[in-house]
Protein backbone atom coordinates (compact mmCIF):
# COMPACT_ATOMS: atom_id res chain seq x y z
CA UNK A 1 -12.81 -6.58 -0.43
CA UNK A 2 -8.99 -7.14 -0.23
CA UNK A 3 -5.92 -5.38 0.71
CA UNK A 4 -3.29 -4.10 -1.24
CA UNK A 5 0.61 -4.11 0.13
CA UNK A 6 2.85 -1.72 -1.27
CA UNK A 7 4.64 -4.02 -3.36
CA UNK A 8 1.55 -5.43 -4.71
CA UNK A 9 0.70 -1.74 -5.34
CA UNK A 10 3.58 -0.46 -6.74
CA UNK A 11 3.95 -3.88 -9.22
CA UNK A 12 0.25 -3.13 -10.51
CA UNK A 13 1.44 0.72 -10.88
CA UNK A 14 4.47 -0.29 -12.97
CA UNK A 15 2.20 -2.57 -15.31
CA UNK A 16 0.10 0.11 -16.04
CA UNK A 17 2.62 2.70 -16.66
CA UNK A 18 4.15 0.22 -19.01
CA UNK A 19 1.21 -1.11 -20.40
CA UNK A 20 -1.58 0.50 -20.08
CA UNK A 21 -4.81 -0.47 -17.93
CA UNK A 22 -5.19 -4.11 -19.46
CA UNK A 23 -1.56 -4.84 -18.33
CA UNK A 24 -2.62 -3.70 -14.74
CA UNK A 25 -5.25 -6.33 -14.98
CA UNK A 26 -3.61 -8.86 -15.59
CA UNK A 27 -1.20 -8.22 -13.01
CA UNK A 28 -4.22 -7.69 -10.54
CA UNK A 29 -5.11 -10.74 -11.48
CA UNK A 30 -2.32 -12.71 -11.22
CA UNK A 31 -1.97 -11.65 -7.47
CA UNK A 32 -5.41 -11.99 -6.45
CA UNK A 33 -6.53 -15.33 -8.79
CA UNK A 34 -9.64 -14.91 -6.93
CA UNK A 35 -11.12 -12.17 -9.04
CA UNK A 36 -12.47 -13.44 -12.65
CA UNK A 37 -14.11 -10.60 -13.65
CA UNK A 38 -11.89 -8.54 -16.73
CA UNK A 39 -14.19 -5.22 -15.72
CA UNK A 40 -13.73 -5.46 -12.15
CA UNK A 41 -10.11 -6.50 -12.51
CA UNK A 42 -9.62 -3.02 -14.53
CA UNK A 43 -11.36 -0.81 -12.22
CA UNK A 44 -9.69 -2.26 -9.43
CA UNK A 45 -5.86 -1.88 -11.31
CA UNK A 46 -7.23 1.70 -12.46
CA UNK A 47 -8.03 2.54 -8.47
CA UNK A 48 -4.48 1.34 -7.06
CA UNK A 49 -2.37 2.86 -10.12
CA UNK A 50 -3.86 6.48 -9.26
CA UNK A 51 -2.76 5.80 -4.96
CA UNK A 52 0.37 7.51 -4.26
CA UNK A 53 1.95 6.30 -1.19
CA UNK A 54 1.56 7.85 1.95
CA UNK A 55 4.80 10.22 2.79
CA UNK A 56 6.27 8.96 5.59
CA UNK A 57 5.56 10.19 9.24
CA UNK A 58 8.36 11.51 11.07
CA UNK A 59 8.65 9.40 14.66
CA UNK A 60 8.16 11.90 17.53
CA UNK A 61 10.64 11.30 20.23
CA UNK A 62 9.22 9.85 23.57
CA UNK A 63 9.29 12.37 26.60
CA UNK A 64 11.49 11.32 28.96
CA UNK A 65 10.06 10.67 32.28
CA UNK A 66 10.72 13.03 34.77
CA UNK A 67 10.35 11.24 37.49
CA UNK A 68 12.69 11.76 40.62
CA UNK A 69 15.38 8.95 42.09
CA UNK A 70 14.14 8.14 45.82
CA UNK A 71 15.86 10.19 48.31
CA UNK A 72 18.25 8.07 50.57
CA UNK A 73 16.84 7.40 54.04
């Protein structure tokens, strides 16, 4: 198992747009050395070119705290 960063993603996307599903992995495989297998390399590069990124989430505005000021004694 290993994780994928967006750039990582999005270099292995632009490979195999380019060229094709080989291309992909070879770029798989020149970020993560670690895998030897050609097969696995192009099922890997065929699963990460089909992601789209994830849209991204609007940031809800924290309540503000209603709390009261102390009354003056």
């Amino acid at each position: 198992m290993f994780m994928v960063n967006e750039v990582d993603a999005e270099a292995i996307r632009t490979a195999y747009e380019q060229g094709g599903e080989f291309s992909a992995a070879i770029e798989l495989r020149r970020i993560f050395p670690g895998i030897v297998d050609n097969e696995k390399a192009r099922m890997c590069a065929r699963s990460i070119a089909s992601w789209s990124p994830l849209p991204v989430q609007p940031v809800k505005p924290r309540p503000v705290s209603r709390r009261r000021a102390p009354h003056p004694a």
